[in-house]
N, C-alpha and C. Protein backbone atom coordinates (compact mmCIF):
# COMPACT_ATOMS: atom_id res chain seq x y z
N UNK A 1 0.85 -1.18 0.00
CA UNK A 1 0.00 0.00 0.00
C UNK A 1 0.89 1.24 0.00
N UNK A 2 0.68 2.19 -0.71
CA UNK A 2 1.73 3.26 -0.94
C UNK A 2 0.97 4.76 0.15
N UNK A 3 1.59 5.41 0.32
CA UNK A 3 0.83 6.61 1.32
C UNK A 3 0.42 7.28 0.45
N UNK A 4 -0.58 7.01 -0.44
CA UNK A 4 -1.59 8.17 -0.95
C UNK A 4 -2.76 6.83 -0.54
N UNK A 5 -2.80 5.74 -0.74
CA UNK A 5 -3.63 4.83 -0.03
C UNK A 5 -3.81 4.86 1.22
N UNK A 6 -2.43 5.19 1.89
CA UNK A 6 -3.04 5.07 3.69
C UNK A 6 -3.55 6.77 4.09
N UNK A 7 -3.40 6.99 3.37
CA UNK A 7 -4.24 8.54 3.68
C UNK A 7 -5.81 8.38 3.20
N UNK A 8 -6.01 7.64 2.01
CA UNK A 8 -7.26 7.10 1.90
C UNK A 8 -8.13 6.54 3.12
N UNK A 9 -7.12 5.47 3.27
CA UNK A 9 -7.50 4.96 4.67
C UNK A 9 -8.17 5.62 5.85
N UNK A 10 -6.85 6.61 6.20
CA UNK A 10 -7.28 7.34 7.32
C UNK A 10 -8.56 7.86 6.96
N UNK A 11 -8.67 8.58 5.97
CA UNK A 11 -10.31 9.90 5.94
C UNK A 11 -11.18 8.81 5.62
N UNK A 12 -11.28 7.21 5.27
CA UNK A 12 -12.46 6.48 5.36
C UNK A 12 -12.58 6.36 7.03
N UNK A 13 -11.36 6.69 7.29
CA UNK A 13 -11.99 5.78 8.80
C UNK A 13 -12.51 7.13 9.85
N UNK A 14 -11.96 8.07 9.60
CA UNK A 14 -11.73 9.50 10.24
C UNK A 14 -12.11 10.83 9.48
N UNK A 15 -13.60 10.38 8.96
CA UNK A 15 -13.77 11.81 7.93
C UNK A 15 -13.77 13.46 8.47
N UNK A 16 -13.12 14.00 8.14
CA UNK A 16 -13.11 15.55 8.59
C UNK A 16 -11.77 15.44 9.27
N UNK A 17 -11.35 15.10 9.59
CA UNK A 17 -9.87 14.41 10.84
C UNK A 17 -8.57 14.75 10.35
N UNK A 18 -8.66 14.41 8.63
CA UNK A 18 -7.67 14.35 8.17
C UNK A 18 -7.32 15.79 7.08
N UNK A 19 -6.84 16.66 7.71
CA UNK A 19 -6.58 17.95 6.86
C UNK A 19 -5.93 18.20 5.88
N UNK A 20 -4.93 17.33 5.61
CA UNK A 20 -4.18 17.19 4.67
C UNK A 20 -3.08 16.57 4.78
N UNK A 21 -1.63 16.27 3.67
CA UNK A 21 -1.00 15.28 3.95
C UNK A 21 -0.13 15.85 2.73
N UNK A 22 1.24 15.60 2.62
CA UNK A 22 2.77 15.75 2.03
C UNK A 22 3.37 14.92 1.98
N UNK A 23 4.31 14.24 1.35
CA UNK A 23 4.98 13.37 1.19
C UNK A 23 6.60 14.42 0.52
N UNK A 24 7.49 14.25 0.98
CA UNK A 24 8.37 14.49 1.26
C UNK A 24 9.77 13.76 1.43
N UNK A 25 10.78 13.15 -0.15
CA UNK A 25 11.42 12.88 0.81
C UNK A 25 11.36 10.89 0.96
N UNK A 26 10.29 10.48 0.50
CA UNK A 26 9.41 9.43 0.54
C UNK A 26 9.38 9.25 2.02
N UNK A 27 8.77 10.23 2.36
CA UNK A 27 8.48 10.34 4.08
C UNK A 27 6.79 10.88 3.69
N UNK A 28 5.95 10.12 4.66
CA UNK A 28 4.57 10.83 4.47
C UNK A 28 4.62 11.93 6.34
N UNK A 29 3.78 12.93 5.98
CA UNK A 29 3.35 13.56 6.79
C UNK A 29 2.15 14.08 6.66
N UNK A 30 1.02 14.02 7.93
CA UNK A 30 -0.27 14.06 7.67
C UNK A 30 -0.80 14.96 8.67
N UNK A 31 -1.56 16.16 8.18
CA UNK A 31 -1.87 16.89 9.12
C UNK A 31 -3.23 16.59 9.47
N UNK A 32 -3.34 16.41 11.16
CA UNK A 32 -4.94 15.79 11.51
C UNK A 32 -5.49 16.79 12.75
N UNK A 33 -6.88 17.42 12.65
CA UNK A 33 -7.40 17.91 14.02
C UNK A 33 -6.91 17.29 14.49
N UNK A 34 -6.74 18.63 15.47
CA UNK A 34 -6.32 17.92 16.98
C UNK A 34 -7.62 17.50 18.09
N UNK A 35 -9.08 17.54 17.86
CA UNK A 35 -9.92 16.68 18.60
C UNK A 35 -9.59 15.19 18.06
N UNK A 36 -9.14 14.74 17.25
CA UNK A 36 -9.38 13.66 16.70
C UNK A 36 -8.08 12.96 16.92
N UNK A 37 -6.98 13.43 17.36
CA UNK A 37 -5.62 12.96 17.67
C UNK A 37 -5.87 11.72 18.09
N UNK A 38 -6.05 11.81 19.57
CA UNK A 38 -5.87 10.05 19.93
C UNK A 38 -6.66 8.96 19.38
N UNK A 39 -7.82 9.49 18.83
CA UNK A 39 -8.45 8.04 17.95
C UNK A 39 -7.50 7.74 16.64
N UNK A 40 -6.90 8.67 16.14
CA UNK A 40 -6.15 8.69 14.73
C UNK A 40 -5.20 7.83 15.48
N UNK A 41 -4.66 8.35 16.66
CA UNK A 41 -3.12 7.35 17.08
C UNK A 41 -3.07 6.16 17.04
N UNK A 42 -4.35 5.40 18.18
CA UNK A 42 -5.03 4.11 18.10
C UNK A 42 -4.86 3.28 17.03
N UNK A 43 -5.63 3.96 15.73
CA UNK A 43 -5.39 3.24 14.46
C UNK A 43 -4.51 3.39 13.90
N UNK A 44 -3.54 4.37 13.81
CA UNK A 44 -1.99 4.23 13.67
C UNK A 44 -0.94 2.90 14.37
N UNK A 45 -1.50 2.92 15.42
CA UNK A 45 -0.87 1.99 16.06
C UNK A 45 -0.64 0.53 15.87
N UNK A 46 -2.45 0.26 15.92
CA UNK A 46 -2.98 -0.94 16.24
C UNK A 46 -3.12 -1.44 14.40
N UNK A 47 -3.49 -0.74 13.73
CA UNK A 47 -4.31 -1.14 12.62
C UNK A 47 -3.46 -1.39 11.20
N UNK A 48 -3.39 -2.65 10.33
CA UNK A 48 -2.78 -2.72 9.67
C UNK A 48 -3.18 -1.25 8.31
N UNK A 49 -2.50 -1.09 7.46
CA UNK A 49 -1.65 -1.34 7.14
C UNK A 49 -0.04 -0.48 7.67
N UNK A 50 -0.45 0.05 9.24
CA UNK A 50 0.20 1.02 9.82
C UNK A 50 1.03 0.59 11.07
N UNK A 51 0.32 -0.27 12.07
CA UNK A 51 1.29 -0.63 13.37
C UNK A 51 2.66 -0.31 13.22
N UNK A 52 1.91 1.31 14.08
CA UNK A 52 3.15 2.38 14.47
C UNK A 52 3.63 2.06 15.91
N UNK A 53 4.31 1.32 15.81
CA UNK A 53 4.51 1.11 17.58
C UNK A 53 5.58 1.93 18.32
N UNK A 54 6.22 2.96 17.76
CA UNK A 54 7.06 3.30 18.36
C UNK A 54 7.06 4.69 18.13
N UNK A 55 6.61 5.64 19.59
CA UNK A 55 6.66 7.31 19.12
C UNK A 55 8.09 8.04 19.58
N UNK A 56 8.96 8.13 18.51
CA UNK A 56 10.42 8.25 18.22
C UNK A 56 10.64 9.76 18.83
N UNK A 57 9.88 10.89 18.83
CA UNK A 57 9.83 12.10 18.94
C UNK A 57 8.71 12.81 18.67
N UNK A 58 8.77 14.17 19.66
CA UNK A 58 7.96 14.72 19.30
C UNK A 58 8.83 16.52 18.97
N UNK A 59 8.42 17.42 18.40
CA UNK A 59 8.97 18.27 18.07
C UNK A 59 7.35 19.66 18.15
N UNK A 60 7.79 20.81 19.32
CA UNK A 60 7.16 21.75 19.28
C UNK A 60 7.06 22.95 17.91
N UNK A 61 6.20 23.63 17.81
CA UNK A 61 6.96 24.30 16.70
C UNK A 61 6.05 25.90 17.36
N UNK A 62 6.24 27.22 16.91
CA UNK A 62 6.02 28.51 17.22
C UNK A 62 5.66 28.94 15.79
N UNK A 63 5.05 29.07 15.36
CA UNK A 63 5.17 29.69 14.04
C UNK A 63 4.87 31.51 14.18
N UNK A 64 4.89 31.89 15.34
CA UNK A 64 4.77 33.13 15.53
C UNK A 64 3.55 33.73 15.65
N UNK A 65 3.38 35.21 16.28
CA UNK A 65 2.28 35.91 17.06
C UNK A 65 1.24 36.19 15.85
N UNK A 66 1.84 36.67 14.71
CA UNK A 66 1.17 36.69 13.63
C UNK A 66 0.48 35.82 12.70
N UNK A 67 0.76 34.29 12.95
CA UNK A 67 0.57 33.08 12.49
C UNK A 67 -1.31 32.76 12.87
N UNK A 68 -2.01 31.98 12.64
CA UNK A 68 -3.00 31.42 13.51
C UNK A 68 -3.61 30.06 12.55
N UNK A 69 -3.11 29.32 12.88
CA UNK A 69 -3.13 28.82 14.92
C UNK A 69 -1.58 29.07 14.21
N UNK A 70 -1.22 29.72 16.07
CA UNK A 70 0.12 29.54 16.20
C UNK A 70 1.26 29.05 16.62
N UNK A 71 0.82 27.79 17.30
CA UNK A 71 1.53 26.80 17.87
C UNK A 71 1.16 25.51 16.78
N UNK A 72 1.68 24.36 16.74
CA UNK A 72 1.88 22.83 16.39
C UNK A 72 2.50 21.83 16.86
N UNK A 73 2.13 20.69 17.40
CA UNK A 73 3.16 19.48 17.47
C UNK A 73 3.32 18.75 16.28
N UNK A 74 4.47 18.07 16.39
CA UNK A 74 4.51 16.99 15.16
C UNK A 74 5.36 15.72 15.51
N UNK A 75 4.26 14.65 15.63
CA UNK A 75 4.70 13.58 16.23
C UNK A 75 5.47 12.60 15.45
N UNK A 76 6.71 11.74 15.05
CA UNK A 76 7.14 10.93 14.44
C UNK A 76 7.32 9.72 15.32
N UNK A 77 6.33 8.63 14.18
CA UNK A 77 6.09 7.56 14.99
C UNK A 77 6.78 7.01 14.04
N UNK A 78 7.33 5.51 14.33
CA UNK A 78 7.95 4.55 13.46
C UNK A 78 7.05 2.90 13.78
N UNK A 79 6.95 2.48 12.81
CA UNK A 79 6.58 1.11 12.53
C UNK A 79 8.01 -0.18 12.68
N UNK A 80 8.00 -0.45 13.41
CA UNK A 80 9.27 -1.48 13.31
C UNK A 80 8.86 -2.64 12.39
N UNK A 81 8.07 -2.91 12.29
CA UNK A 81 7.49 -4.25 11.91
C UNK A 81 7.35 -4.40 10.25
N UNK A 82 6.82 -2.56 9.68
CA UNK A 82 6.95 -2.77 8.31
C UNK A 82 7.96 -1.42 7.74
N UNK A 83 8.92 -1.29 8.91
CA UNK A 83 10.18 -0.32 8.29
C UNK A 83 9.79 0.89 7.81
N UNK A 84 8.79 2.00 8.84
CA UNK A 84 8.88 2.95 7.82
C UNK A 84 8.24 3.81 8.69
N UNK A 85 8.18 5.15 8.09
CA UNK A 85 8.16 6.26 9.46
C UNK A 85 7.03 7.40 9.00
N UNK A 86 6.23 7.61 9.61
CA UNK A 86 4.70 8.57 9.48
C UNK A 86 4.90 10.00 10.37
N UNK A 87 5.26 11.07 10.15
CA UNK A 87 4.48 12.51 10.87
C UNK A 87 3.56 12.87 10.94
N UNK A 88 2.98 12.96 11.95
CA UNK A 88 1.95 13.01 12.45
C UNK A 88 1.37 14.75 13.20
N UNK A 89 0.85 16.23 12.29
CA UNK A 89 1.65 17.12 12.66
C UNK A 89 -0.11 17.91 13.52
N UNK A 90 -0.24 18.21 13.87
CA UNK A 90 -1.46 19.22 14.75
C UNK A 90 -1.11 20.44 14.70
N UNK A 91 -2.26 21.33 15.13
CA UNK A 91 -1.86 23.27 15.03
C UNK A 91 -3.26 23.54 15.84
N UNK A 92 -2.70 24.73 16.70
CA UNK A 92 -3.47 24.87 17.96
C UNK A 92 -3.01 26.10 18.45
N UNK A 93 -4.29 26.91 18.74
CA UNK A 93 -3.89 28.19 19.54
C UNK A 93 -3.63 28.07 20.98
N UNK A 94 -3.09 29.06 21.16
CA UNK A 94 -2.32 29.78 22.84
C UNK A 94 -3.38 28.33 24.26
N UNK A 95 -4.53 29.08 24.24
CA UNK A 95 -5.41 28.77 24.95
C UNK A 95 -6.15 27.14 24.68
N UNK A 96 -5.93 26.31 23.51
CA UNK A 96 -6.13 25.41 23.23
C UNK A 96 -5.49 23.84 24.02
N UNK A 97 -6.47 22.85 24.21
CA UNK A 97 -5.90 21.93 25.11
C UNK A 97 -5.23 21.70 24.14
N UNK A 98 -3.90 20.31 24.57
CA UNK A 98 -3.95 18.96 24.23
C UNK A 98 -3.75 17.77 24.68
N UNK A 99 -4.35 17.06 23.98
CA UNK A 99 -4.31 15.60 25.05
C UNK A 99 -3.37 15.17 24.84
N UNK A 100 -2.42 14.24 26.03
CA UNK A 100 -1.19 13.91 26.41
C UNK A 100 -1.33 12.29 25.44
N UNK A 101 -0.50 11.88 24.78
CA UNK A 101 -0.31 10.59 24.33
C UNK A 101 0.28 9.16 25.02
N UNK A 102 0.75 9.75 26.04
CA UNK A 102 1.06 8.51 26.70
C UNK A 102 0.70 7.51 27.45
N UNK A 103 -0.91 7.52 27.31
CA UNK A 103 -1.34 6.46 27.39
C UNK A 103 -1.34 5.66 26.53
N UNK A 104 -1.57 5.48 25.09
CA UNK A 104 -0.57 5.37 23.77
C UNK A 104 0.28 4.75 23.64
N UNK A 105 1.55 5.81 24.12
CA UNK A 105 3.27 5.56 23.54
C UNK A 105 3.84 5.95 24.95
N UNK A 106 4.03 4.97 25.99
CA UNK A 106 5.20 5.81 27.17
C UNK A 106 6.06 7.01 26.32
N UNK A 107 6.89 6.38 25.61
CA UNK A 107 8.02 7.22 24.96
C UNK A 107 7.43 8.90 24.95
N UNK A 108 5.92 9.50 24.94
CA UNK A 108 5.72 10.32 24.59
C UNK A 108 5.78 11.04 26.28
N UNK A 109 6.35 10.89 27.62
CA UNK A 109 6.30 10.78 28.17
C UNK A 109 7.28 12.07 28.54
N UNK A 110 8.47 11.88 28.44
CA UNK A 110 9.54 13.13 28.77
C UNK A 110 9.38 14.23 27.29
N UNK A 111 9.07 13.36 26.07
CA UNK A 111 9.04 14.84 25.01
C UNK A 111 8.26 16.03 25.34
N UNK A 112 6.36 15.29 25.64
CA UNK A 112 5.90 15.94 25.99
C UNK A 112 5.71 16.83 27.11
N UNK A 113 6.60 16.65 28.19
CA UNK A 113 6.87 17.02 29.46
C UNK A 113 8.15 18.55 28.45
N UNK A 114 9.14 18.22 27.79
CA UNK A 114 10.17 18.96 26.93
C UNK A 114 9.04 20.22 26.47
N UNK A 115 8.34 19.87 25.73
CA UNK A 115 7.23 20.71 25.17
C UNK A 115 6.54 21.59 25.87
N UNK A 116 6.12 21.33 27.00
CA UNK A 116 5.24 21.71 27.72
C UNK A 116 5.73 22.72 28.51
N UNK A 117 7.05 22.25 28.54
CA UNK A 117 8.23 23.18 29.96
C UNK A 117 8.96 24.17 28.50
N UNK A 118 8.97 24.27 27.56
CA UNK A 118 9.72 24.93 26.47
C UNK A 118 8.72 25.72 25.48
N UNK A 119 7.73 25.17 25.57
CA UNK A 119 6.71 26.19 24.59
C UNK A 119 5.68 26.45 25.67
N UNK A 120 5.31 26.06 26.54
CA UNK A 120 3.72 26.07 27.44
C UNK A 120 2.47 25.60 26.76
N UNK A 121 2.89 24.91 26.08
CA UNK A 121 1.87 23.93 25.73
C UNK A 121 0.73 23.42 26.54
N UNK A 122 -0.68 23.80 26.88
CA UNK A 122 -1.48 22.90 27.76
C UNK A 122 -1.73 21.67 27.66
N UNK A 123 -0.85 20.87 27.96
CA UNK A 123 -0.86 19.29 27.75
C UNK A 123 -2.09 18.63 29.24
N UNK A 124 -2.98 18.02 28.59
CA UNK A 124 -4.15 18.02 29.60
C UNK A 124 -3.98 16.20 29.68
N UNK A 125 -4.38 15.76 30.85
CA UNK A 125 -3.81 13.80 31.47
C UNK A 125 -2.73 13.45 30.96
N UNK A 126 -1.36 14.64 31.16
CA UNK A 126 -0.29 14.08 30.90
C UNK A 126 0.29 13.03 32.65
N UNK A 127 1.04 11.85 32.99
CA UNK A 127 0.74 11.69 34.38
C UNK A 127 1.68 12.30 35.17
N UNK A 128 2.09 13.31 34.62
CA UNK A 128 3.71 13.83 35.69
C UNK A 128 4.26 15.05 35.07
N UNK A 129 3.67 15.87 34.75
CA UNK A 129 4.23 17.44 34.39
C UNK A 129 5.27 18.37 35.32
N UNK A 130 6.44 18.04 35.07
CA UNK A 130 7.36 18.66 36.16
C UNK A 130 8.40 19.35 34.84
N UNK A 131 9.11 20.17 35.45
CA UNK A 131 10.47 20.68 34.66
C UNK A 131 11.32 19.63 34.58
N UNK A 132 12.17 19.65 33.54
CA UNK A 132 13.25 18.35 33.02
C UNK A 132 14.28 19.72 32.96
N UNK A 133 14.43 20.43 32.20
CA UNK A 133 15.74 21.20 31.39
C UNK A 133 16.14 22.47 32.78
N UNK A 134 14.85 23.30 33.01
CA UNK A 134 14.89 24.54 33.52
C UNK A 134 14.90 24.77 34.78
N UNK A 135 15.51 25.57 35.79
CA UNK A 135 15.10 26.00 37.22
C UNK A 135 13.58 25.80 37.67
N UNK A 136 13.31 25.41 38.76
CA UNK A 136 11.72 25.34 38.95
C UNK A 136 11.50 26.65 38.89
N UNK A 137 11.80 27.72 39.43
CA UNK A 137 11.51 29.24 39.83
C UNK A 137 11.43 29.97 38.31
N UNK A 138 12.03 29.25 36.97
CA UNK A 138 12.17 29.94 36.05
C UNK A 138 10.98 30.13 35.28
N UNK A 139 10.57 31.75 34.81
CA UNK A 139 9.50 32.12 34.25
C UNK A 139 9.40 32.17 32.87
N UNK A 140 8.07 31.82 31.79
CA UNK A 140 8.24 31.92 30.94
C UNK A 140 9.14 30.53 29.86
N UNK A 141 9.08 30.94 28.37
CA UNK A 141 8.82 29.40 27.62
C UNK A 141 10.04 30.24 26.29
N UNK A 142 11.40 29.30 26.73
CA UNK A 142 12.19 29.91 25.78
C UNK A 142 12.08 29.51 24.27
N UNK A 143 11.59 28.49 23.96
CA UNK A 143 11.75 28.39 22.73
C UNK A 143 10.33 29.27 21.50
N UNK A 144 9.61 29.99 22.46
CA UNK A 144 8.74 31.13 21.92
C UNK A 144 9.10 31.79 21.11
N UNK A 145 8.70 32.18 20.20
CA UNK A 145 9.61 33.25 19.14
C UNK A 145 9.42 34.56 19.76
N UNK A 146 8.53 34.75 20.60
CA UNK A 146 8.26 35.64 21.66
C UNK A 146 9.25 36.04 22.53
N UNK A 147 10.21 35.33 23.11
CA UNK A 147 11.00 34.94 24.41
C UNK A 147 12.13 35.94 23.36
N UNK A 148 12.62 36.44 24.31
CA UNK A 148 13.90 37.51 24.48
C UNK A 148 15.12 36.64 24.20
N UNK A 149 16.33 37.08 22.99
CA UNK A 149 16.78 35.87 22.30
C UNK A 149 17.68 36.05 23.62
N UNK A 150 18.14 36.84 24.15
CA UNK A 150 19.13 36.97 25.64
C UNK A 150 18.46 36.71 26.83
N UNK A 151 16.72 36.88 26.59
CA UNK A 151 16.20 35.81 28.26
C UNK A 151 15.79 37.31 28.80
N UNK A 152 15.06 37.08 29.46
CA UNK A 152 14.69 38.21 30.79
C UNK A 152 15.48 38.82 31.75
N UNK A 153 15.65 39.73 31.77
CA UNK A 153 17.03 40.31 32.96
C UNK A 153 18.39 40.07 32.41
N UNK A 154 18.58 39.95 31.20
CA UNK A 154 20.05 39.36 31.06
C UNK A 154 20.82 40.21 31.35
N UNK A 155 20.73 41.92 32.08
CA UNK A 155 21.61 42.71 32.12
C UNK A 155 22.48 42.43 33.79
N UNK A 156 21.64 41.42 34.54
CA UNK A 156 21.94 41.19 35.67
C UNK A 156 22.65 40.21 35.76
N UNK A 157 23.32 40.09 37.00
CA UNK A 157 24.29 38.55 36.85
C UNK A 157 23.28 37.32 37.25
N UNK A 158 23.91 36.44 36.56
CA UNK A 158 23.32 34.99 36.56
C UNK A 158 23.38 34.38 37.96
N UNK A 159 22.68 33.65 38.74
CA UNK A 159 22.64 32.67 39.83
C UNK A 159 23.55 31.46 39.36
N UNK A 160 24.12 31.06 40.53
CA UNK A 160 24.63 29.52 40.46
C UNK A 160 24.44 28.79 41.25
């Protein structure tokens, strides 16, 4: 089955769900609402001709204040079983949930925790939202296109 078929697939199984889709690269990438994320994952997962069992990364993106929607995730899952790798990409404003995947994919477990602590992402039944990279006390989401490329206060000296 070639990925203009499994995109078929998906919008038989998920009509309205599936927004569009690129191939790239002979890499497919498929852009899907984000209400519809975790049922799309499910059958990514579970369902031939796809059993994606493995979520390799996830990657935040900012597309800026002027953008809308102006945030996105984009999930890359891999199939071990039939060798081959799907993006999986969402777009979502400021104030917009999203649901946590790791009930899913553990693996989605510290990215999305990365995401959440680096863009402020509202990641909603993620099971453990703590800082990984940053000071607990530290304010604000550096990888914002928003965020000050020198940081807040940089005229002051740094803590150690």
């Amino acid at each position: 089955m070639d990925y203009h078929e499994m995109v078929d697939l998906l919008k038989v199984h998920f009509p309205g769900a599936i927004l569009g889709y690129k191939i790239f690269r002979e890499e497919l990438t498929v852009e899907v609402n984000r209400q519809s994320l975790l049922n799309v994952f499910r059958f990514l997962r579970d369902e031939e001709p796809f059993k994606m069992d493995v979520l390799t990364d996830i990657a935040g993106l900012d597309y800026g204040t002027e953008h809308h929607p102006r945030f996105g995730m984009v999930y890359q899952l891999t199939s071990t079983e039939h060798v081959f790798r799907i993006r999986v990409k969402i777009s979502f404003e400021e104030d917009e949930e999203v649901e946590s995947v790791t009930n899913i994919w553990k693996s989605a477990n510290w990215v999305e925790r990365e995401a959440w602590e680096m863009f402020g992402f509202k990641l909603v039944n993620h099971p453990d939202l703590r800082k990984l990279l940053l000071p607990e006390d530290f304010e604000g989401y550096p990888l914002r296109k928003d965020f000050p490329t020198k940081g807040y206060d940089y005229d002051k000296p740094m803590r150690v």
